[in-house]
Protein backbone atom coordinates (compact mmCIF):
# COMPACT_ATOMS: atom_id res chain seq x y z
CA UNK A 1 0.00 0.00 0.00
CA UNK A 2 1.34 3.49 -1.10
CA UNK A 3 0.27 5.65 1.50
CA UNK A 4 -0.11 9.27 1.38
CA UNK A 5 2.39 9.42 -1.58
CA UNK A 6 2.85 10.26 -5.45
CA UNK A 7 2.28 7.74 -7.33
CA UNK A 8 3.43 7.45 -11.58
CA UNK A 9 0.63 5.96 -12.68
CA UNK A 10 -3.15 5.51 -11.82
CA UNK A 11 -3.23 3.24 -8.33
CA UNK A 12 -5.21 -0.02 -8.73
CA UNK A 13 -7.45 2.02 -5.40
CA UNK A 14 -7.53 5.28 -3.75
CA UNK A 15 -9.50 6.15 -0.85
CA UNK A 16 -9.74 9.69 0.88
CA UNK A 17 -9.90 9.61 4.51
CA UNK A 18 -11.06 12.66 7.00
CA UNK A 19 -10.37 14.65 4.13
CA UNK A 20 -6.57 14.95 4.10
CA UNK A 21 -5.34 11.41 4.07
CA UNK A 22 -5.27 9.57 1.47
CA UNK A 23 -5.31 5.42 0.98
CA UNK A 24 -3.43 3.85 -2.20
CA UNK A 25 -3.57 0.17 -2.32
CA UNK A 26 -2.16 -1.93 -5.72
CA UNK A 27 -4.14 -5.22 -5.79
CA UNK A 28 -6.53 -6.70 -3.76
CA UNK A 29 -4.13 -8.27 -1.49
CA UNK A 30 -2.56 -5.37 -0.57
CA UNK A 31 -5.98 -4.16 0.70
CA UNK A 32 -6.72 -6.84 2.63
CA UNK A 33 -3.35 -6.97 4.77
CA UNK A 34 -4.39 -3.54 5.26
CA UNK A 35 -7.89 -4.16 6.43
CA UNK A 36 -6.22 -6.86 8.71
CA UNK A 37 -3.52 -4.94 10.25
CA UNK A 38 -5.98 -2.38 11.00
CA UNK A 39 -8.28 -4.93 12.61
CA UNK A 40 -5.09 -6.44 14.41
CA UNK A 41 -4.12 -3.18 16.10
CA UNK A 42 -7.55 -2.42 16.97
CA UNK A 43 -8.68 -5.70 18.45
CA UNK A 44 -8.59 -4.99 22.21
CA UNK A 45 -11.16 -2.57 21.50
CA UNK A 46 -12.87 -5.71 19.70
CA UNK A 47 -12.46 -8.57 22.09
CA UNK A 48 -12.27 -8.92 26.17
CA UNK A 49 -14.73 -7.96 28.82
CA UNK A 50 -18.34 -6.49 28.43
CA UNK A 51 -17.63 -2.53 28.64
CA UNK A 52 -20.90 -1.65 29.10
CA UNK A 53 -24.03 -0.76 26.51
CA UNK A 54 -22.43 2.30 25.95
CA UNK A 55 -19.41 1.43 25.03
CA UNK A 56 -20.85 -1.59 23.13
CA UNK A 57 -23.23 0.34 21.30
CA UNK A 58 -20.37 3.16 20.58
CA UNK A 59 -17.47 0.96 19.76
CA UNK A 60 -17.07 -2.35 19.89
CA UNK A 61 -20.54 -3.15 17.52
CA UNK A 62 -19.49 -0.54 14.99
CA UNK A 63 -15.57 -1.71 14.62
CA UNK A 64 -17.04 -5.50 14.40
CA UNK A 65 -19.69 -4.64 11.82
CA UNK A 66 -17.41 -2.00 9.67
CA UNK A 67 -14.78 -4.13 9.10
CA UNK A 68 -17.12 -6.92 8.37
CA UNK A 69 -18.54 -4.94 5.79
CA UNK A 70 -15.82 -4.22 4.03
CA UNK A 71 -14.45 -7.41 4.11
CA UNK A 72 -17.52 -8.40 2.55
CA UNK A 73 -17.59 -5.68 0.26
CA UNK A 74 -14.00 -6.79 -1.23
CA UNK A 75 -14.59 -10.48 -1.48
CA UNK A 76 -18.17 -9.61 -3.45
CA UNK A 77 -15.54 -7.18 -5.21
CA UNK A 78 -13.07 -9.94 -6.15
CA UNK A 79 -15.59 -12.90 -6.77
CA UNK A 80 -17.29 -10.81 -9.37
CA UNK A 81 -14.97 -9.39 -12.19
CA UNK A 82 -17.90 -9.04 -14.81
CA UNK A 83 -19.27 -6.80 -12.10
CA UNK A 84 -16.10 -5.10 -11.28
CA UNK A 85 -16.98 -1.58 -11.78
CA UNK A 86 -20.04 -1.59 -9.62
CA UNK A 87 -18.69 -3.59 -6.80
CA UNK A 88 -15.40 -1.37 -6.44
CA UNK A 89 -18.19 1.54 -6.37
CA UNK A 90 -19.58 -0.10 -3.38
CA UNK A 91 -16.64 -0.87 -1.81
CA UNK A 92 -15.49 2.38 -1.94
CA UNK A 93 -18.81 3.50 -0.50
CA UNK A 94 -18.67 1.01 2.22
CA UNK A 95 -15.37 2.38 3.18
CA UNK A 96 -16.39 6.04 3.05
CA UNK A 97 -19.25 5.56 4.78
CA UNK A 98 -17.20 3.51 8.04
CA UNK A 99 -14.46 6.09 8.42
CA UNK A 100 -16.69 8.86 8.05
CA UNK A 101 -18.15 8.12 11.43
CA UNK A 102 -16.66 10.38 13.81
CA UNK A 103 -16.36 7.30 16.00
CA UNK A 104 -14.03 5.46 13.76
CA UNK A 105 -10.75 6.42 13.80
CA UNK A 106 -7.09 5.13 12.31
CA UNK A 107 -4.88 2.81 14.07
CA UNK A 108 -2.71 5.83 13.16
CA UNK A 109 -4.45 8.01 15.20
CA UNK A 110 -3.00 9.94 18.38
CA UNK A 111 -6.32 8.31 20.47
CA UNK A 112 -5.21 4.98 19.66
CA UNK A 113 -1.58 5.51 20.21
CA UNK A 114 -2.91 7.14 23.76
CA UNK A 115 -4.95 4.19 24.69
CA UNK A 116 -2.47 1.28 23.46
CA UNK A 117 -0.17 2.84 26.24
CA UNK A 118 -2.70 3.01 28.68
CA UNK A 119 -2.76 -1.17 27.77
CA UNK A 120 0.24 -1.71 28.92
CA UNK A 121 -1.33 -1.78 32.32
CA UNK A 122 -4.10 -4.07 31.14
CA UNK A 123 -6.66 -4.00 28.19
CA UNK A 124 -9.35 -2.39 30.71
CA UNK A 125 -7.21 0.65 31.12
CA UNK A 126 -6.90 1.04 27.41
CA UNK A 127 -10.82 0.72 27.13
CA UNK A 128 -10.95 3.63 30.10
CA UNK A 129 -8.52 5.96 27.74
CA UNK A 130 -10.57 5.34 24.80
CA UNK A 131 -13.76 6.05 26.70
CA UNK A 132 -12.20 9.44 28.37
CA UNK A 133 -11.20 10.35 25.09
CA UNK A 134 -14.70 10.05 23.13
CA UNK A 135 -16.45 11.07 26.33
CA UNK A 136 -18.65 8.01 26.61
CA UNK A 137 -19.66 6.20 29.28
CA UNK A 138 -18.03 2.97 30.15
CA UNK A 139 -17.80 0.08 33.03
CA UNK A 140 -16.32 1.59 35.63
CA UNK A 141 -13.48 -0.31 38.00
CA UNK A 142 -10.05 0.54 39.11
CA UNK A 143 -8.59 -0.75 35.79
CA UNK A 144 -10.81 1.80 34.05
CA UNK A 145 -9.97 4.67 36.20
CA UNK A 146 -6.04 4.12 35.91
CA UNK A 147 -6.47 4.28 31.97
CA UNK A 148 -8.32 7.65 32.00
CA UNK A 149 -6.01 9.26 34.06
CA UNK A 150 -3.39 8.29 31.74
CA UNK A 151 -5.30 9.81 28.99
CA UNK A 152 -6.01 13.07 30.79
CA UNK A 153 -2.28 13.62 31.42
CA UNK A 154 -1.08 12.45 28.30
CA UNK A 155 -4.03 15.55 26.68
CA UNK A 156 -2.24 17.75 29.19
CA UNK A 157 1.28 16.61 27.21
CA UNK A 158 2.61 14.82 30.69
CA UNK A 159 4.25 11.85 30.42
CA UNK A 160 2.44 9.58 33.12
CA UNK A 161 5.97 8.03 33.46
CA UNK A 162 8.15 10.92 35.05
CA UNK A 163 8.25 11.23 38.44
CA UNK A 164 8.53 15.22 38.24
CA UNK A 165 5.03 15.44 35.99
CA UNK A 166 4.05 18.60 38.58
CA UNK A 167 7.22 20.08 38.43
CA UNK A 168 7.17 19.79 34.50
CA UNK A 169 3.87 21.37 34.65
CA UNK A 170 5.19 23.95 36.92
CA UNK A 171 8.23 25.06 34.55
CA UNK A 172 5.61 25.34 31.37
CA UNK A 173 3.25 27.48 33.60
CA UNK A 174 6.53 29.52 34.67
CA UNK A 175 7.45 29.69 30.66
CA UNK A 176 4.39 31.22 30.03
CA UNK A 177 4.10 33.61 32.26
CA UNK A 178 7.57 34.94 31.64
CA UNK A 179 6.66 35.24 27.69
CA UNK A 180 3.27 36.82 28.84
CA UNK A 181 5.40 39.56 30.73
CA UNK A 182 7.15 40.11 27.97
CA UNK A 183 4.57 40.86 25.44
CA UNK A 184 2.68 43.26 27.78
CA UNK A 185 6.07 44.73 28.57
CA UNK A 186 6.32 45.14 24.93
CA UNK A 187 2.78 46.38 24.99
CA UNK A 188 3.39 49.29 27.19
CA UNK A 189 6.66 50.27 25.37
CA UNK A 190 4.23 50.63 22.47
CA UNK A 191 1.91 53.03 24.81
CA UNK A 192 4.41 55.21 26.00
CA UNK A 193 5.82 56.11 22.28
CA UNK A 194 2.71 57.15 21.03
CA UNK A 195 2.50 59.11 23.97
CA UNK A 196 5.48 60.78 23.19
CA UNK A 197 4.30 61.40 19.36
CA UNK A 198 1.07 62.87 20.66
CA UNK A 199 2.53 65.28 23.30
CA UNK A 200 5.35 66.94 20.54
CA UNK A 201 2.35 67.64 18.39
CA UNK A 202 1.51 70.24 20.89
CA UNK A 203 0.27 70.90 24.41
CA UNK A 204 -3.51 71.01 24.15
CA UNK A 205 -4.02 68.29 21.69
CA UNK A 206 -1.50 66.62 23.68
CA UNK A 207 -3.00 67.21 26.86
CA UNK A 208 -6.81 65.39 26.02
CA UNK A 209 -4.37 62.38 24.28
CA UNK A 210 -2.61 62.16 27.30
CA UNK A 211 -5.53 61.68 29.62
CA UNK A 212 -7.01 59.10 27.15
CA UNK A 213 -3.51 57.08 27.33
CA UNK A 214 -3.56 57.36 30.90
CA UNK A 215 -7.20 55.34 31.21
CA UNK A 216 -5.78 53.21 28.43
CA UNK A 217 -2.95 52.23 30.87
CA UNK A 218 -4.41 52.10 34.14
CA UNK A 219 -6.70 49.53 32.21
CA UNK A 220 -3.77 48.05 30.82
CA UNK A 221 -2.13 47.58 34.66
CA UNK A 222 -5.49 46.61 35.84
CA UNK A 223 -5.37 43.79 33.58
CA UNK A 224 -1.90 42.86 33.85
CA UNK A 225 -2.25 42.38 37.39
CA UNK A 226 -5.05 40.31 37.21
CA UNK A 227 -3.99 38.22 34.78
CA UNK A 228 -0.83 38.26 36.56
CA UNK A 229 -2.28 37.19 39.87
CA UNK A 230 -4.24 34.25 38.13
CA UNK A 231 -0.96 32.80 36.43
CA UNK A 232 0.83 33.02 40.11
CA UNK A 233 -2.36 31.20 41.70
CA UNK A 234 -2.24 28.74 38.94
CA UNK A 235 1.59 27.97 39.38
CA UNK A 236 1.08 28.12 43.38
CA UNK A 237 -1.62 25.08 43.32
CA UNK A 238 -0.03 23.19 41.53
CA UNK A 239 2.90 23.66 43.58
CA UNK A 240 1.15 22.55 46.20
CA UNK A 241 -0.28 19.38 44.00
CA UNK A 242 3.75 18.32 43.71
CA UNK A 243 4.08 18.53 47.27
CA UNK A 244 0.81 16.56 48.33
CA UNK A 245 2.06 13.90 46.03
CA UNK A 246 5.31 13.87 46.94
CA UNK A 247 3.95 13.71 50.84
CA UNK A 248 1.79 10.57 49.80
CA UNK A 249 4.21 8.82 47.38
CA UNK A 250 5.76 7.23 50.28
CA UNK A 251 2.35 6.05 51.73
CA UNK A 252 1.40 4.84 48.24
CA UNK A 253 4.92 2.60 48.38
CA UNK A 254 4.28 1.69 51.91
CA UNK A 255 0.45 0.28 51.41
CA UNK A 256 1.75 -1.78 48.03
CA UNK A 257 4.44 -3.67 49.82
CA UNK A 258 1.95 -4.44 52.49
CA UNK A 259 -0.75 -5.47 50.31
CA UNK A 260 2.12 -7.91 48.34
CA UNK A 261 2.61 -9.18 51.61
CA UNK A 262 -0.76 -9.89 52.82
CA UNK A 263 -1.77 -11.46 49.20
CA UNK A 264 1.05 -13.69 50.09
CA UNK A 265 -0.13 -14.30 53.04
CA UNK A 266 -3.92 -14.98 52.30
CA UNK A 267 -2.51 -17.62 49.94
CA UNK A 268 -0.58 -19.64 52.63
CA UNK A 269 -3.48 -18.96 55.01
CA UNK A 270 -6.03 -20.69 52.62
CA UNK A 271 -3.51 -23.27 51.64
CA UNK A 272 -3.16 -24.57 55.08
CA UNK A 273 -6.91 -24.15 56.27
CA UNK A 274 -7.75 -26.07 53.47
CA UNK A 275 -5.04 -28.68 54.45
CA UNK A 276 -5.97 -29.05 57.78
CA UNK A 277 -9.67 -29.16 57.51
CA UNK A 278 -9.27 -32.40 55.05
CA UNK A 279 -6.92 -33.97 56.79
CA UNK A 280 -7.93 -33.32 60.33
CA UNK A 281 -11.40 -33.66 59.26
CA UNK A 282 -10.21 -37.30 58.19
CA UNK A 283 -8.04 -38.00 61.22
CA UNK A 284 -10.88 -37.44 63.71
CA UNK A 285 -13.34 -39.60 61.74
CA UNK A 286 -10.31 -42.67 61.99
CA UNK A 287 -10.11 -41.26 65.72
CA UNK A 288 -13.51 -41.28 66.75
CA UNK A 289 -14.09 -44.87 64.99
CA UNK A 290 -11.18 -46.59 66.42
CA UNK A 291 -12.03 -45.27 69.78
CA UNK A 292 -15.27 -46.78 69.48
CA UNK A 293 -13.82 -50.16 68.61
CA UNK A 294 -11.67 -49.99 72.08
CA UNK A 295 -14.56 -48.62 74.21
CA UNK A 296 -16.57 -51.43 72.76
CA UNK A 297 -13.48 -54.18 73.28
CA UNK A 298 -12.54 -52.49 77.23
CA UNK A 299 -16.49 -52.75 77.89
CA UNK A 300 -16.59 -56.46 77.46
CA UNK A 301 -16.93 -58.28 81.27
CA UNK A 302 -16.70 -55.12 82.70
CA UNK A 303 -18.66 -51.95 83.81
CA UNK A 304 -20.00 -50.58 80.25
CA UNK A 305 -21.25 -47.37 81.18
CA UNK A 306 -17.82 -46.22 83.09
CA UNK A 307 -15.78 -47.58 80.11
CA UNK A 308 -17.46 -45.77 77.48
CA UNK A 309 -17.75 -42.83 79.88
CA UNK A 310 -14.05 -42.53 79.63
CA UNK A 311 -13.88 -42.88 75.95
CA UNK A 312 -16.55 -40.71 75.00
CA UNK A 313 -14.19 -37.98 76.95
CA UNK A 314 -11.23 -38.89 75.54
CA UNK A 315 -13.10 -38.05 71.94
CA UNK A 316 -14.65 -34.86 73.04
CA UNK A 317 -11.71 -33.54 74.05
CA UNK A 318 -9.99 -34.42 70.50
CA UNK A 319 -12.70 -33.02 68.72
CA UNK A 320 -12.65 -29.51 70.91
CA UNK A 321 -8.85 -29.92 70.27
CA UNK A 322 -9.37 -29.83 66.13
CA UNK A 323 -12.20 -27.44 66.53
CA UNK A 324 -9.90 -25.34 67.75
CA UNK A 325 -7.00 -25.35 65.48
CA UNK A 326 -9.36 -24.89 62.95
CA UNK A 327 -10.71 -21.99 64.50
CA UNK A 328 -7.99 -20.43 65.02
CA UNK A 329 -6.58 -21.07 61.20
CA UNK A 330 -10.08 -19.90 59.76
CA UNK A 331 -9.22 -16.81 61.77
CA UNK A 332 -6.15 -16.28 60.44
CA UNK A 333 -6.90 -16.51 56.78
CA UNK A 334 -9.84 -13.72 57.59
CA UNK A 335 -7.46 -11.54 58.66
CA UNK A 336 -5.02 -11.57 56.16
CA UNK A 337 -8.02 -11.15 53.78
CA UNK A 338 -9.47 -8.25 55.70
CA UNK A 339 -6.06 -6.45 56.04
CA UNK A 340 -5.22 -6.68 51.94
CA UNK A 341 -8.99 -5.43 51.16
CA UNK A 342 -7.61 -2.28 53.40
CA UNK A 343 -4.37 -2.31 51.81
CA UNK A 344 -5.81 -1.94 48.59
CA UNK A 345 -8.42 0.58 49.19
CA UNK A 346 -5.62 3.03 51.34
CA UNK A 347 -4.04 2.34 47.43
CA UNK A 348 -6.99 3.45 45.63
CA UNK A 349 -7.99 5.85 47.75
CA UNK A 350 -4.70 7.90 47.79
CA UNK A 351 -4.27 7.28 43.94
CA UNK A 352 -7.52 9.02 43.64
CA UNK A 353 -6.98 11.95 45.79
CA UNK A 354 -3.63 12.74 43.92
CA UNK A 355 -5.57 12.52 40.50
CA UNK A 356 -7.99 14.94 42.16
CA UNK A 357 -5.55 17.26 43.72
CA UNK A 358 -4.11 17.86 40.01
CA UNK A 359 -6.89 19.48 38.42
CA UNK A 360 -7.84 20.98 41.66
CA UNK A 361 -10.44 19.89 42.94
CA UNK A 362 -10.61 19.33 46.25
CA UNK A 363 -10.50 22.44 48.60
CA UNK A 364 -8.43 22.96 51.41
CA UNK A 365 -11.43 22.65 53.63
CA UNK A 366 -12.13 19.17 52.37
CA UNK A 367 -8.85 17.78 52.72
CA UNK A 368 -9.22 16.76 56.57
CA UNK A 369 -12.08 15.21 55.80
CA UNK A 370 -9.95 13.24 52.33
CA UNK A 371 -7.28 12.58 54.55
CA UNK A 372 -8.51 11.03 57.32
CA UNK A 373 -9.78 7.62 56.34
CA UNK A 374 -6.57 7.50 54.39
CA UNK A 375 -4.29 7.85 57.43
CA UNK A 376 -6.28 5.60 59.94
CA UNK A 377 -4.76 2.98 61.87
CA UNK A 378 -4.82 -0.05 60.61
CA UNK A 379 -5.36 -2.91 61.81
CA UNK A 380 -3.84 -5.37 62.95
CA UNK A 381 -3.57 -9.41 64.27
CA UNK A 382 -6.42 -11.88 64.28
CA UNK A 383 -9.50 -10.14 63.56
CA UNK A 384 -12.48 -10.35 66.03
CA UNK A 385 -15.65 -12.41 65.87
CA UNK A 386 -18.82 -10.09 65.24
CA UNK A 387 -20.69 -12.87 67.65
CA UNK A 388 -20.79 -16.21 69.79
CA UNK A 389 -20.26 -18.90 67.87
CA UNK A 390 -23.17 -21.52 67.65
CA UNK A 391 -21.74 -24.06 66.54
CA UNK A 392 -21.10 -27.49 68.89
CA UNK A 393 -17.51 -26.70 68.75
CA UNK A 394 -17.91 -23.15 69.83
CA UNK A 395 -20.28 -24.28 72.83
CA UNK A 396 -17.44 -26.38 73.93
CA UNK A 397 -14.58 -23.73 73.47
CA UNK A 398 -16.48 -21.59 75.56
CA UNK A 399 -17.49 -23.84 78.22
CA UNK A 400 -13.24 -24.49 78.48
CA UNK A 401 -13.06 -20.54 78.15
CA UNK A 402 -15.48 -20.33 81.22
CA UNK A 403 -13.88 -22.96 83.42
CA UNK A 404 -10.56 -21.93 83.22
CA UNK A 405 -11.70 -18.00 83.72
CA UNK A 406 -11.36 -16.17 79.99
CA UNK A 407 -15.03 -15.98 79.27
């Protein structure tokens, strides 16, 4: 495919896209490796999770159905060469009509290149770019959010990558202001020759000239300084964006290496509940029956009763025993749950406030109300039981808690 290019002779297709780009394509091969290279760098947008109606209805429908059009459109195209003229007609309609929709856009295009790098983090964040960028509604989860942030900053030409993204932002806001300066500097210059032509022409012409420049220029100063006082507000909140983020990088490190640690832990947790409660669950069945079989052997010529007395205790106590352990590992793997579900909402949470704090919204006399769940204590050990537990195991783990005085 000749693409955007002169060409010597007449091209075997030409297409014009958006009005200033131009297709060329030599055979019919050569426009359908295009068709499927387009359809290859598009196809996140085409395959994975539901997005939502929106977003189904928006996107993912219309790329499926477009580019089965035209692929139908070119094989009707190629199958029938007596019919050649009309079918390239349609083709050429078919295409035309897809790529006219504002909707449908270029692999080449600066969205896609904006949301392929938002799916390096996953193919949701790529779908949340592409939805920021169209402004249409989407599924919303943490994936999602990640990907429009990087699509707001990479609008706002900041690499998402560089840890000094505020401080770039603050330079360009200081570059602008200094050229701003300049021109009204240049401005008044201006102002105060004319005044000088005016006042050699002679005093009383001069005089009602000079009164007009003077409004001019207090009007002129007025301005200035406003303007003036809005570019130093500007550069000051974002100055104070850089250092709320840099304040709550460190909590942001801090929460991820605990909630690596806890998902580790969960894992083990779950791994050895699960171990114990088949295997212990086995070993007191094997227990309980071969204690039977000795209670039943012991009773023989003797006292029954006080022989299986003794053995029925021996097996409530080994059951309470298991209960237990079992307790006490199902209480353990809660907790390790319970403290990476905080883990990763402290994450979110402060991941979310910075992304706020950036385009400014969130007032100084919210921010003690932001903060606070953010900087809680956590928590920490076995978690608690919300109530008694009914179970015939709990019954006996609290009588034992009773008798020997922890109840």
């Amino acid at each position: 495919m000749v693409d955007d290019a002169e060409t010597t002779g007449e091209p075997f297709f030409e297409v014009e896209v958006r009005g200033d780009h131009v297709l060329r394509f030599n055979s019919f091969d050569d426009i359908r490796k295009w068709l499927q290279d387009e359809r290859s760098k598009l196809q996140w947008l085409m395959t994975g999770e539901d997005f939502g109606p929106h977003f189904n209805g928006n996107f993912r429908d219309l790329y499926r159905t477009g580019f089965q059009n035209l692929n139908n459109a070119l094989q009707a195209w190629q199958n029938e060469p007596n019919n050649a003229a009309l079918r390239k007609q349609q083709f050429f309609n078919q295409f035309k009509s897809f790529y006219q929709n504002e909707r449908t856009v270029l692999s080449s295009h600066p969205y896609v290149a904006i949301a392929r790098e938002a799916g390096a983090m996953s193919s949701m964040a790529a779908v949340g770019a592409f939805a920021y960028l169209f402004s249409t509604p989407c599924v919303v989860n943490f994936d999602v959010v990640r990907g429009m942030l990087h699509a707001k900053l990479a609008q706002d030409g900041i690499s998402p990558k560089s840890a000094n993204l505020v401080s770039e932002a603050v330079n360009r806001l200081n570059g602008e202001a200094d050229a701003e300066l300049r021109r009204r500097e240049e401005g008044w210059k201006q102002v105060s020759a004319q005044a000088d032509r005016l006042l050699a022409e002679g005093r009383d012409a001069a005089q009602a000239k000079v009164d007009q420049i003077s409004t001019q220029a207090k009007t002129f100063l007025e301005n200035l300084n406003r303007e003036g006082n809005a570019v130093i507000s500007s550069i000051q909140a974002t100055e104070a964006a850089y250092k709320a983020q840099m304040a709550l990088q460190a909590p942001v490190d801090y929460w991820t290496t605990k909630a690596s640690a806890h998902r580790s832990d969960l894992v083990k947790s779950r791994g050895r509940l699960l171990w114990f409660a088949a295997l212990g669950g086995t070993g007191l069945i094997a227990a309980l029956i071969g204690l039977s079989g000795l209670a039943t052997m012991f009773a023989q010529g003797q006292d029954g009763t006080a022989v299986y007395v003794k053995f029925a205790a021996i097996g409530i106590i080994l059951t309470t025993i298991l209960f237990w352990i079992g307790r006490v590992l199902l209480r353990i793997y809660l907790s390790d749950r319970h403290l990476l579900t905080d883990a990763e909402e402290r994450i979110a949470m402060i991941k979310t406030y910075l992304a706020l704090s950036n385009e400014g919204k969130v007032d100084p006399a919210e921010r003690s109300l932001v903060l606070a769940p953010i900087f809680r204590s956590a928590a920490d050990g076995i978690v608690k039981e919300d109530g008694p537990d009914a179970t015939l195991a709990g019954v006996i783990a609290k009588a034992i808690d009773l008798k020997t005085g922890k109840g």
